[in-house]
C-alpha atoms as a PDB file:
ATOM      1  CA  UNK A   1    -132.266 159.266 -29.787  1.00  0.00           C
ATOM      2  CA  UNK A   2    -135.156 160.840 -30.993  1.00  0.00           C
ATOM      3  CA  UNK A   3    -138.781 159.403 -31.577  1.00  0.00           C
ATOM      4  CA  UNK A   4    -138.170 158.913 -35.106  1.00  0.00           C
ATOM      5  CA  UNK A   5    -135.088 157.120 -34.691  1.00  0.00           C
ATOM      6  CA  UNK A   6    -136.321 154.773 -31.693  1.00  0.00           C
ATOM      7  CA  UNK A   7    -139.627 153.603 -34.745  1.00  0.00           C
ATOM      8  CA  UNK A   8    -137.528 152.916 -37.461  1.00  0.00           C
ATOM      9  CA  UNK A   9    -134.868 150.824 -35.137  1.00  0.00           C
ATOM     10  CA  UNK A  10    -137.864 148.889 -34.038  1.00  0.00           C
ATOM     11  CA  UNK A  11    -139.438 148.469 -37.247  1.00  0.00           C
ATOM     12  CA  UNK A  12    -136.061 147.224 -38.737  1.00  0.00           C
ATOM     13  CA  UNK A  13    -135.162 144.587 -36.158  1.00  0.00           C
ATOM     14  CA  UNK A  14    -139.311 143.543 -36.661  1.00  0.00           C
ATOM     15  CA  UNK A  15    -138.549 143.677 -40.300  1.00  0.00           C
ATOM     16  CA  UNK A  16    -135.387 141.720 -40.248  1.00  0.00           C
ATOM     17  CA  UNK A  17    -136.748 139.066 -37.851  1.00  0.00           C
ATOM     18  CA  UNK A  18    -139.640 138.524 -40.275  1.00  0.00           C
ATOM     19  CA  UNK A  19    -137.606 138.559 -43.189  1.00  0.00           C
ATOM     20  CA  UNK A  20    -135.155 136.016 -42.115  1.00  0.00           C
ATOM     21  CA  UNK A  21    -138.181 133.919 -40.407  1.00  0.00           C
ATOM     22  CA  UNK A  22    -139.960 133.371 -43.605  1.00  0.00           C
ATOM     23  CA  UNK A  23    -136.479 132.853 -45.614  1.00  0.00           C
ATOM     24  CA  UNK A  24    -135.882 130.013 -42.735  1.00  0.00           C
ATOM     25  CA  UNK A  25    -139.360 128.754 -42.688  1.00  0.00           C
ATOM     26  CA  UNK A  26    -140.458 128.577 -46.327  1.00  0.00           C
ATOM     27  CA  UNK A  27    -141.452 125.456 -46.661  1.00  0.00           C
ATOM     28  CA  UNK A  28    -143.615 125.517 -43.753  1.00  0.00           C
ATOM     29  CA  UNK A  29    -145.492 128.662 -45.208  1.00  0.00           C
ATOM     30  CA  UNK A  30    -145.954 126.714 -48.123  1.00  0.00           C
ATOM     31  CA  UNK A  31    -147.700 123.979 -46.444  1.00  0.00           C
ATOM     32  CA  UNK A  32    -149.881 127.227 -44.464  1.00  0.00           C
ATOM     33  CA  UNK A  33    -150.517 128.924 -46.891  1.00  0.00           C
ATOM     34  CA  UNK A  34    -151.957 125.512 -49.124  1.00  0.00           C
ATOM     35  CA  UNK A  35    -149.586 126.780 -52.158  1.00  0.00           C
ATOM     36  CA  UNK A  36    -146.638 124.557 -53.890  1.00  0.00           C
ATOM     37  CA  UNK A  37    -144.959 127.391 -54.631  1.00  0.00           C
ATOM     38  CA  UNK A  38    -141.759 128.257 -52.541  1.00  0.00           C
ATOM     39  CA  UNK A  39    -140.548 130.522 -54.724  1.00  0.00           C
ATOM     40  CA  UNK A  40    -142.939 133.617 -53.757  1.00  0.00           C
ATOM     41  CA  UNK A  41    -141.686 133.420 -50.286  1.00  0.00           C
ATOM     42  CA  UNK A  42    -138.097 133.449 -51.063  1.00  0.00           C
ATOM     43  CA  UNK A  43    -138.666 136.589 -52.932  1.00  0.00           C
ATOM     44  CA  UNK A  44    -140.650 138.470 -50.377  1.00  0.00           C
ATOM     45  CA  UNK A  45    -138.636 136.739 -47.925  1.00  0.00           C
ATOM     46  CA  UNK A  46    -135.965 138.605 -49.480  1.00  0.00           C
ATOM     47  CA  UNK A  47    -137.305 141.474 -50.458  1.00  0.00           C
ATOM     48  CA  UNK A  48    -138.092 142.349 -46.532  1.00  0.00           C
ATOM     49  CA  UNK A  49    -134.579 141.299 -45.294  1.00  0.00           C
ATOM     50  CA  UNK A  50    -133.001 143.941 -47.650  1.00  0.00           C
ATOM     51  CA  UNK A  51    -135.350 146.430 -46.937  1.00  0.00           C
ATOM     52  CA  UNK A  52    -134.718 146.103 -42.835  1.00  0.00           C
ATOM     53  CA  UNK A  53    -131.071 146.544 -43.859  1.00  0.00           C
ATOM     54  CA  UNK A  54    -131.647 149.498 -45.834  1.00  0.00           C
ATOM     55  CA  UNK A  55    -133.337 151.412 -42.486  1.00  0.00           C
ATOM     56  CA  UNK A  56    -130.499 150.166 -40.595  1.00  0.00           C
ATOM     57  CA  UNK A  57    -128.617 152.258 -42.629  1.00  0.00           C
ATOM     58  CA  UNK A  58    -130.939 155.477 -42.527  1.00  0.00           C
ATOM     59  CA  UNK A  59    -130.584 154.926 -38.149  1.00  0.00           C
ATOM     60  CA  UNK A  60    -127.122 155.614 -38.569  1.00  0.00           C
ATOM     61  CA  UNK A  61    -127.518 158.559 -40.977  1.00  0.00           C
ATOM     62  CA  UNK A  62    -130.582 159.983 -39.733  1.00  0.00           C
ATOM     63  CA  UNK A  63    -131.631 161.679 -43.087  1.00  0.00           C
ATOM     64  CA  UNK A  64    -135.250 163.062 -42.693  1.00  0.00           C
ATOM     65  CA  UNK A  65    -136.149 162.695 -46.895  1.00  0.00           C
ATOM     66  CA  UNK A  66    -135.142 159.044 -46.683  1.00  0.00           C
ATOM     67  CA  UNK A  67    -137.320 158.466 -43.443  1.00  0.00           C
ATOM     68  CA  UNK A  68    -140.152 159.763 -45.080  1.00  0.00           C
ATOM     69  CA  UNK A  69    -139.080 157.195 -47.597  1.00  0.00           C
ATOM     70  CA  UNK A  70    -139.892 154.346 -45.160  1.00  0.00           C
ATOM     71  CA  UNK A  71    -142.502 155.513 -43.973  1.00  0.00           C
ATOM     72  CA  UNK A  72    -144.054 155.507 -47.834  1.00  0.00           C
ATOM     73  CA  UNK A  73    -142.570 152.064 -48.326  1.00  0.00           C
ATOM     74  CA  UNK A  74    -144.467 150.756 -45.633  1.00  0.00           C
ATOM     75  CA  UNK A  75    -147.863 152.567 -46.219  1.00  0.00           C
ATOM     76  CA  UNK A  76    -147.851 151.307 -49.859  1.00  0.00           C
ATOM     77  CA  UNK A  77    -147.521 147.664 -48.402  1.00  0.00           C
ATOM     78  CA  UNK A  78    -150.196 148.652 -46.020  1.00  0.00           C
ATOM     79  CA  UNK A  79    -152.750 149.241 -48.949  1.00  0.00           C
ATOM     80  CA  UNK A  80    -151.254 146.761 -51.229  1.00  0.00           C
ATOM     81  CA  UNK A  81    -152.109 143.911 -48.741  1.00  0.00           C
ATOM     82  CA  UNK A  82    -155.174 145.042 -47.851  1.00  0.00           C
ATOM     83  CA  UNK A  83    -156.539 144.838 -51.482  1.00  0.00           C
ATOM     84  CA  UNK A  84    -154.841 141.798 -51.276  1.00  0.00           C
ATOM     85  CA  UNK A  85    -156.983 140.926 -48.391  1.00  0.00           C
ATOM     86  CA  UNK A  86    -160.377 142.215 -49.721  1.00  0.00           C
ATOM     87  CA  UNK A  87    -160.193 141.068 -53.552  1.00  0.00           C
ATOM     88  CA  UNK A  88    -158.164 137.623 -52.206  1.00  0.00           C
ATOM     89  CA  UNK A  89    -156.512 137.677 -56.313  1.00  0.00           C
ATOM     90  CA  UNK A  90    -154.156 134.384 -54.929  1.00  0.00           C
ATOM     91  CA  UNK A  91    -155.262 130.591 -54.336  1.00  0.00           C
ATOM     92  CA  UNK A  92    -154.023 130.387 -50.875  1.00  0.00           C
ATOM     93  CA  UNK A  93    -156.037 129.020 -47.815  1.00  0.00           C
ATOM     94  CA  UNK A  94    -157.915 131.449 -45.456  1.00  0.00           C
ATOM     95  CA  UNK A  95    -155.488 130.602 -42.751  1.00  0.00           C
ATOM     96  CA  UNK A  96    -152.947 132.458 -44.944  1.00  0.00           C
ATOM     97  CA  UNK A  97    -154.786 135.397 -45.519  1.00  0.00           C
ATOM     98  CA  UNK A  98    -155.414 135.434 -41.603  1.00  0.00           C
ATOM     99  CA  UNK A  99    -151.607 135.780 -41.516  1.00  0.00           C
ATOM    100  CA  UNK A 100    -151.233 138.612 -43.749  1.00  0.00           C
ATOM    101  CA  UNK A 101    -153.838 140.377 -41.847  1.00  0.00           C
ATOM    102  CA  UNK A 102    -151.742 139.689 -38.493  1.00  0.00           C
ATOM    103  CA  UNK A 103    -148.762 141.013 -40.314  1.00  0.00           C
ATOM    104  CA  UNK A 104    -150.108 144.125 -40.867  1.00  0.00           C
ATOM    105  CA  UNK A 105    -150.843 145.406 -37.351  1.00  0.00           C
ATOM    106  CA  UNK A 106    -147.424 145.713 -36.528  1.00  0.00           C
ATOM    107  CA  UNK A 107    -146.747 147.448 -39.739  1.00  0.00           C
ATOM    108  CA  UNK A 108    -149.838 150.276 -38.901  1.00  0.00           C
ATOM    109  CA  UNK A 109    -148.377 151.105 -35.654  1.00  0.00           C
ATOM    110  CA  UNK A 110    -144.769 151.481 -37.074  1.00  0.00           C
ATOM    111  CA  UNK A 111    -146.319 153.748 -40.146  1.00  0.00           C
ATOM    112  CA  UNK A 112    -148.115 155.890 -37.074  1.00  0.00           C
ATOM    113  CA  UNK A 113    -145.117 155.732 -34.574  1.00  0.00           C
ATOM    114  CA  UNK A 114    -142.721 156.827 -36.783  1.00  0.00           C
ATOM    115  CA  UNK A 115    -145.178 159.559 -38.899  1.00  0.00           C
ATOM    116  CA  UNK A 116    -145.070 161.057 -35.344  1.00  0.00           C
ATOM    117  CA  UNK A 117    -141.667 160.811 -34.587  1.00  0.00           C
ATOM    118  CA  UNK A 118    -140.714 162.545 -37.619  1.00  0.00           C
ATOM    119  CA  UNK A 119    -143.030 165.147 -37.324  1.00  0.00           C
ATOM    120  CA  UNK A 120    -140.751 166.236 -34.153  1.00  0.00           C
ATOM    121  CA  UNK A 121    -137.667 166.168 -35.510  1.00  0.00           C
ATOM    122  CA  UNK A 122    -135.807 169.213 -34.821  1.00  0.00           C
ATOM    123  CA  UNK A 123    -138.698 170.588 -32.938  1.00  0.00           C
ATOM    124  CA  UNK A 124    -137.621 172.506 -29.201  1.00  0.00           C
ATOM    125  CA  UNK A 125    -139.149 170.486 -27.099  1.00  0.00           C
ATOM    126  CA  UNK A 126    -142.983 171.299 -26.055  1.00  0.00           C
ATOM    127  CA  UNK A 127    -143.518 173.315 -29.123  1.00  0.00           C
ATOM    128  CA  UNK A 128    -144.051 173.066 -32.193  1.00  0.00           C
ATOM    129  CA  UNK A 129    -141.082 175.458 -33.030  1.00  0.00           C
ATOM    130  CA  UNK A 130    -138.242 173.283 -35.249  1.00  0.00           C
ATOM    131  CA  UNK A 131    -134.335 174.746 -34.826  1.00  0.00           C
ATOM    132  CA  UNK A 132    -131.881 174.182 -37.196  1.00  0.00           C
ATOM    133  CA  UNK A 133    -128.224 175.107 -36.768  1.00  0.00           C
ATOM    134  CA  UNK A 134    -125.151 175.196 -38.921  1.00  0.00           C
ATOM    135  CA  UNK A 135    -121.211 175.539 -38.224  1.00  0.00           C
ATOM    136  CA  UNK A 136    -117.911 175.837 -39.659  1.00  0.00           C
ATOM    137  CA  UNK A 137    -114.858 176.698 -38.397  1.00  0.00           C
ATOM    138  CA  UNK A 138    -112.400 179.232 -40.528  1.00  0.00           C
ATOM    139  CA  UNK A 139    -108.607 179.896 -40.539  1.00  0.00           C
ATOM    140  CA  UNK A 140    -109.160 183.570 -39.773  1.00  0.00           C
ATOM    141  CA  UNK A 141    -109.233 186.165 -36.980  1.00  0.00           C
ATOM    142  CA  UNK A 142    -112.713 186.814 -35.051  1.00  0.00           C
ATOM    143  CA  UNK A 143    -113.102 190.313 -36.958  1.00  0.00           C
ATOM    144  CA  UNK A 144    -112.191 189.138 -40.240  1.00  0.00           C
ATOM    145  CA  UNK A 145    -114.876 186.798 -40.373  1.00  0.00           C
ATOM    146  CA  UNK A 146    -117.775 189.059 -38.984  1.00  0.00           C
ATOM    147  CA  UNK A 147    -116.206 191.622 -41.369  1.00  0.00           C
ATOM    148  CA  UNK A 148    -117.359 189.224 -44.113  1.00  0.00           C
ATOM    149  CA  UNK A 149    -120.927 187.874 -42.700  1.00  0.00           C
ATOM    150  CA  UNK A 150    -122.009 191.087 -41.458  1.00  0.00           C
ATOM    151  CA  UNK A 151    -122.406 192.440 -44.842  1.00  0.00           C
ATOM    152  CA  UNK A 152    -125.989 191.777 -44.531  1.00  0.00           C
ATOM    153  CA  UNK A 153    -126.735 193.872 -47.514  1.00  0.00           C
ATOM    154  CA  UNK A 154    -124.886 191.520 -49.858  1.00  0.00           C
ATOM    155  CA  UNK A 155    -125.999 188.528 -48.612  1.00  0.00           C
ATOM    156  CA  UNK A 156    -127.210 187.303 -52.202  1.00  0.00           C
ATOM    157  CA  UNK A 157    -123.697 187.133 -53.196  1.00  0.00           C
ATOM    158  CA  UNK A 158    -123.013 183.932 -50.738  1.00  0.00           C
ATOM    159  CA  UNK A 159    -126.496 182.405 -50.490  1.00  0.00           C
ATOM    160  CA  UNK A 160    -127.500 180.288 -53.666  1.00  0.00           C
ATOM    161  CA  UNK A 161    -131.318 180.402 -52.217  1.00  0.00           C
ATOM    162  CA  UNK A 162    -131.206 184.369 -52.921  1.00  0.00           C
ATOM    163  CA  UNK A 163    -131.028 185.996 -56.127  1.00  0.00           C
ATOM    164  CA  UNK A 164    -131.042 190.174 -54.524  1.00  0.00           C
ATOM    165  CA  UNK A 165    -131.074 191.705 -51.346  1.00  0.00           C
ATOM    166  CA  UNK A 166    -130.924 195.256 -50.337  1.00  0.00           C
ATOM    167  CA  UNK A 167    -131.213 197.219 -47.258  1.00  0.00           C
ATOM    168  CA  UNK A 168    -134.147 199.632 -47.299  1.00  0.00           C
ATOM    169  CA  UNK A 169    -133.880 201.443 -43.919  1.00  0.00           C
ATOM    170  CA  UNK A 170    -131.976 201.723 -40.837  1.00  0.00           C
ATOM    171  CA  UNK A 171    -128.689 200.583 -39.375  1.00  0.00           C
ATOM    172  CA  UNK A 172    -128.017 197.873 -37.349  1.00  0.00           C
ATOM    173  CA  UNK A 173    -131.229 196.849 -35.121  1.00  0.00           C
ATOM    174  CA  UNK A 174    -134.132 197.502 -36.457  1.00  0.00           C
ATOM    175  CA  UNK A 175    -132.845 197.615 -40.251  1.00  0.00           C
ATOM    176  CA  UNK A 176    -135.295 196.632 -42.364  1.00  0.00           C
ATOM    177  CA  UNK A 177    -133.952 194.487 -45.803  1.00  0.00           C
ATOM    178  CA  UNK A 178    -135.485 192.982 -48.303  1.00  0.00           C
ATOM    179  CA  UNK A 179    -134.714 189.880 -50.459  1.00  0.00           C
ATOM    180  CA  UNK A 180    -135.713 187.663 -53.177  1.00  0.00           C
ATOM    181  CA  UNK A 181    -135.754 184.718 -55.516  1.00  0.00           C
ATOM    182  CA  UNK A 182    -136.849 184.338 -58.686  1.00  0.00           C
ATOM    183  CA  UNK A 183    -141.084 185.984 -58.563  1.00  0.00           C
ATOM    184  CA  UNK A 184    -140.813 185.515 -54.832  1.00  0.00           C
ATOM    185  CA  UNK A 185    -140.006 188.332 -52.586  1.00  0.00           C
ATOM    186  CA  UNK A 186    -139.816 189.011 -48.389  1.00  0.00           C
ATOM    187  CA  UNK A 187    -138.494 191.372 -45.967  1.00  0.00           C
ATOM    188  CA  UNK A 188    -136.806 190.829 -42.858  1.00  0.00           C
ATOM    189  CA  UNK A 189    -136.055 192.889 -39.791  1.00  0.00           C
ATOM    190  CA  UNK A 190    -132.591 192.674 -37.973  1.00  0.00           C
ATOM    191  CA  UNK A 191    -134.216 192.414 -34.024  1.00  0.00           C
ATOM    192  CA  UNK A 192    -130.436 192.105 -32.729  1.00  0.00           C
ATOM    193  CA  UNK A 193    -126.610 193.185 -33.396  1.00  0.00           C
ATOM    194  CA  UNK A 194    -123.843 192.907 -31.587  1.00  0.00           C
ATOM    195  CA  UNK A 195    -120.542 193.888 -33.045  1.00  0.00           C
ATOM    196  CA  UNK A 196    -118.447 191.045 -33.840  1.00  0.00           C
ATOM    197  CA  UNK A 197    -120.474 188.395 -31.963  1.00  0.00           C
ATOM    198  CA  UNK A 198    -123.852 188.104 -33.741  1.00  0.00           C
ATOM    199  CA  UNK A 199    -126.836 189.549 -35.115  1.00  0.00           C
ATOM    200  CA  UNK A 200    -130.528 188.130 -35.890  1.00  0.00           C
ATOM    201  CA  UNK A 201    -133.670 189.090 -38.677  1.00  0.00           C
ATOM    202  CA  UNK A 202    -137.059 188.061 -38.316  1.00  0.00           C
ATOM    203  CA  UNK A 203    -138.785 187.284 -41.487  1.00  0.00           C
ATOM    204  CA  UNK A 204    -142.033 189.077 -42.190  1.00  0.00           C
ATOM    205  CA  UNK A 205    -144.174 185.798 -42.986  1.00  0.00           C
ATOM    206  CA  UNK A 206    -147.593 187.168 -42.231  1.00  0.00           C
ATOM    207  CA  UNK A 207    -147.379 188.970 -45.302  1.00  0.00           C
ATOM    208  CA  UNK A 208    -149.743 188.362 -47.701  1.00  0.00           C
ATOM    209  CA  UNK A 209    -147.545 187.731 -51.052  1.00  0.00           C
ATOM    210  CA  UNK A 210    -145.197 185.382 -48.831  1.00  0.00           C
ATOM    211  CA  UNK A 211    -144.045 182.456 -50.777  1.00  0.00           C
ATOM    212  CA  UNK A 212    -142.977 180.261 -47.726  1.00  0.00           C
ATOM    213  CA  UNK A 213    -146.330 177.574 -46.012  1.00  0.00           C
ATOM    214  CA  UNK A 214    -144.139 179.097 -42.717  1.00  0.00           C
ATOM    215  CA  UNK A 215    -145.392 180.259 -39.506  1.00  0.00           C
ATOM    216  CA  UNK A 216    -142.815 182.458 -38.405  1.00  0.00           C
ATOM    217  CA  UNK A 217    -138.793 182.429 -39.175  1.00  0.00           C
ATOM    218  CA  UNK A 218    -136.249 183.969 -37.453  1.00  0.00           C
ATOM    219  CA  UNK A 219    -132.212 183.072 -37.783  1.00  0.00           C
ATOM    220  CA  UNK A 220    -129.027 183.932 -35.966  1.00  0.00           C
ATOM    221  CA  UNK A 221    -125.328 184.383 -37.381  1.00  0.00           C
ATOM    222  CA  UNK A 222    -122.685 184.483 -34.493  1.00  0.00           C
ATOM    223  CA  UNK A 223    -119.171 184.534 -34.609  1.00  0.00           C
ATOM    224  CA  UNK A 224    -117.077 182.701 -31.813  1.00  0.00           C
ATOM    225  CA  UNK A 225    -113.048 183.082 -31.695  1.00  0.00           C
ATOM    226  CA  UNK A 226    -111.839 179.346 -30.941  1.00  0.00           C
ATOM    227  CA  UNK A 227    -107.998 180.823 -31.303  1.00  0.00           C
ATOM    228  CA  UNK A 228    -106.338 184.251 -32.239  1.00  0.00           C
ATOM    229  CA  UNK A 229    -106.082 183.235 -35.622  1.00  0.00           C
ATOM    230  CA  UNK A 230    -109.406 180.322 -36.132  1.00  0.00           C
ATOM    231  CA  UNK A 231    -113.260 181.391 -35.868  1.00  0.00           C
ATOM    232  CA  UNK A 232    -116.253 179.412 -35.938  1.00  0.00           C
ATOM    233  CA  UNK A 233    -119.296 180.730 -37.591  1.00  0.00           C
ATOM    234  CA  UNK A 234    -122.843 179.679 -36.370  1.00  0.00           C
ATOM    235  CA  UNK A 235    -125.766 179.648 -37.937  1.00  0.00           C
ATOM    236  CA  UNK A 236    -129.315 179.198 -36.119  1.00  0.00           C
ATOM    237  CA  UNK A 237    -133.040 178.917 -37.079  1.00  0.00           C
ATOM    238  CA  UNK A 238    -135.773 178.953 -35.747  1.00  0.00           C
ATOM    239  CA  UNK A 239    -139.410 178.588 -37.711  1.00  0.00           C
ATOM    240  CA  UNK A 240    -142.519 177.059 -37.469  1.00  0.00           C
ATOM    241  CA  UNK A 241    -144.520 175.553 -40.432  1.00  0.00           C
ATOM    242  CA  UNK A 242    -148.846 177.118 -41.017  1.00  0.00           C
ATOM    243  CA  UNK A 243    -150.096 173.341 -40.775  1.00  0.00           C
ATOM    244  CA  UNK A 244    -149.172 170.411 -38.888  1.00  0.00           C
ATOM    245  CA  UNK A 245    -149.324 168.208 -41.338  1.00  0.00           C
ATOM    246  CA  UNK A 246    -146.340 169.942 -42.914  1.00  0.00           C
ATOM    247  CA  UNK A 247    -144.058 168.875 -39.818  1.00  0.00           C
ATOM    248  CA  UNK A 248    -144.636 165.671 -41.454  1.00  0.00           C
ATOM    249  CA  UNK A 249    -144.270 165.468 -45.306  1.00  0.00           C
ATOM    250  CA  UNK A 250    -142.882 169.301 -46.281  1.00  0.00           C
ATOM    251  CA  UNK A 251    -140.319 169.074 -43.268  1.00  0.00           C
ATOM    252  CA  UNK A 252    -138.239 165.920 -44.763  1.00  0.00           C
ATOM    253  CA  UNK A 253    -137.446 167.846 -48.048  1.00  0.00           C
ATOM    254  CA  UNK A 254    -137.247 170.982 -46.866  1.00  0.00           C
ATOM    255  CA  UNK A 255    -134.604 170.232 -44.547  1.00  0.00           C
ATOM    256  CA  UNK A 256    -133.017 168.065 -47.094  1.00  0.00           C
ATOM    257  CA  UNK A 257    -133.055 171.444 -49.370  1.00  0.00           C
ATOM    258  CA  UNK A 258    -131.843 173.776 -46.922  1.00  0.00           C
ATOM    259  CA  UNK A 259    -128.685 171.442 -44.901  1.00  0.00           C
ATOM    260  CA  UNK A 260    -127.768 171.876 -48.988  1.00  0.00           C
ATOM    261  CA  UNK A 261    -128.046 175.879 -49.022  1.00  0.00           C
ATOM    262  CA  UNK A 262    -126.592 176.514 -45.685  1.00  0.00           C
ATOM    263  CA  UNK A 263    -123.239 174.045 -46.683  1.00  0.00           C
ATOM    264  CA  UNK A 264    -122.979 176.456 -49.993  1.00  0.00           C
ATOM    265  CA  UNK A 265    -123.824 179.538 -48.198  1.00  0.00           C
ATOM    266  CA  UNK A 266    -120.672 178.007 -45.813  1.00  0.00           C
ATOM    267  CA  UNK A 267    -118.554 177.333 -48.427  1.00  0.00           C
ATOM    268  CA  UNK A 268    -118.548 180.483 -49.906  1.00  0.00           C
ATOM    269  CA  UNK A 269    -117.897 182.337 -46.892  1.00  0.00           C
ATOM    270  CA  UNK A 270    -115.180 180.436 -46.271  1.00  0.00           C
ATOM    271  CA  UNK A 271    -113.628 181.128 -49.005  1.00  0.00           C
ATOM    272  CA  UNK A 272    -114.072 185.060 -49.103  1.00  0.00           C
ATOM    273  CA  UNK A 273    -112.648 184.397 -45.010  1.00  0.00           C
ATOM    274  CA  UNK A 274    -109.796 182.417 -46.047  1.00  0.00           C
END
C-alpha cells in the first residue's frame, strides 16, 4: 500500500470516528460549546461522516485527481477554522474554540502526510523518477501486432495526444522523429529496437521550445506472445517532472490525462490488430 493510501485510510477512520462521535454526542457539545443550538452539529456531524465515506471509496480506487481532492478538502477546512479561530464570528464559549483548535492538529498532519504520500506515487523507489505502465492483451499473432505498433512513423494515427509525426533520420536505433500537437512540437530518439519484442525513444526535453514542465521522458512498447494466436502489448514510462512541487499538484491530473490517452491509444491498436 503506498504512502498515500496508508494517510487517507487513517484520515478516514479519524474522520469517521469524529463524525459519528459528534452525531452521538450532540447534545453534550451543545452544553460545551455554551450554544442551544443542536442543529449545527448534526450538520457538520454529518457533513464529516459522508466525507470519511467518500475517501473510503477513493482507498479502494486509488485515483490520484480525486486524492488531490482530499487533500484540498481538508486544507480549505484548515483555513476556514482558523479564521474561525482568530475572528471568533460565533457565540460559543472559549472552551469550544479550544476544541476546534485541538481538532485541527490531526487534520495538519493528515494534509502533510498525505501531500507527501502523493507526491511518490508511481515514483521507483529512491528517486524521484515516476513509471507508468500500460497493457492489453490482443487476439492476434506476436508479429501481427508489432507489425502494427512498430510503425513508429504513423504513430499520430493511434495516439489522440498527437496531431503529426514523421521520421526525420535513420532506421531503427538511433532514428530520430519528430511529433506534435497543436503549436507544440518535440523530437524523440529511438535508443533501442528489437524486432518483434520492443523498442524505446527518449524525448528531447532539454530543448528550449519544449512544451512539457518535464525533466526527462523516455517510454517502452514491447510485445509479449501469451499464445500462438494472443499477444499482449506493454507500454512503459519513465519521466521525471523540473520541480518538486509538481510531483504533488501537476502529477494528479496529469496522470488522470494520460491513463485516458494511453486506453485510446490501446483501443485503437486493438482494433487495427484485431
Amino acid at each position: 500500500m503506498t504512502t498515500s493510501i496508508k494517510a487517507t485510510k487513517i484520515n478516514a477512520i479519524s474522520t469517521f470516528i469524529s463524525g459519528v462521535g459528534i452525531l452521538i454526542f450532540h447534545r453534550s457539545l451543545v452544553s460545551i460549546f455554551e450554544t442551544g443550538d443542536s442543529l449545527a452539529f448534526l450538520i457538520v456531524g454529518g457533513i464529516i461522516t459522508y466525507f470519511s465515506l467518500t475517501m473510503f471509496i477513493e482507498i479502494k480506487k486509488q485515483r490520484a485527481l480525486a486524492l488531490l481532492w482530499i487533500i484540498t478538502q481538508d486544507l480549505l477546512f484548515f483555513i476556514a477554522s482558523i479564521y474561525v479561530l482568530i475572528t471568533k464570528p460565533f457565540a460559543i464559549s472559549n472552551t469550544g474554540y479550544l476544541l476546534i483548535g485541538l481538532f485541527l492538529i490531526p487534520i495538519a498532519f493528515f494534509i502533510i502526510y498525505q501531500s507527501i504520500g502523493l507526491s511518490k506515487m508511481d515514483a521507483i523507489k529512491g528517486t524521484n523518477t515516476k513509471r507508468m505502465a500500460f497493457k492489453r492483451r490482443v487476439k492476434a499473432k506476436k508479429s501481427k501486432a508489432w507489425e502494427v505498433i512498430s510503425d513508429v512513423g504513423n504513430y499520430h494515427k493511434v495516439a489522440p495526444n498527437i496531431d503529426h509525426s514523421q521520421i526525420i533520420s535513420g532506421h531503427e536505433k538511433g532514428m530520430i522523429r519528430s511529433c506534435s500537437h497543436g503549436k507544440d512540437s518535440w523530437t524523440e530518439t529511438c535508443s533501442l529496437w528489437e524486432d518483434e519484442k520492443q523498442y524505446s525513444f527518449i524525448v528531447d526535453t532539454s530543448a528550449p521550445d519544449y512544451p512539457f514542465p518535464l525533466k526527462s521522458l523516455q517510454g517502452n512498447w514491447q510485445v509479449n506472445g501469451i499464445t500462438e494466436d494472443e499477444t499482449e502489448i506493454i507500454m512503459n514510462f519513465e519521466f521525471e517532472y523540473k520541480k518538486p512541487f509538481q510531483n504533488l499538484l501537476i502529477h494528479p491530473v496529469m496522470k488522470h490525462q494520460f491513463t485516458k490517452i494511453c486506453k485510446e491509444l490501446l483501443d485503437n491498436w486493438q482494433r487495427m490488430i484485431e
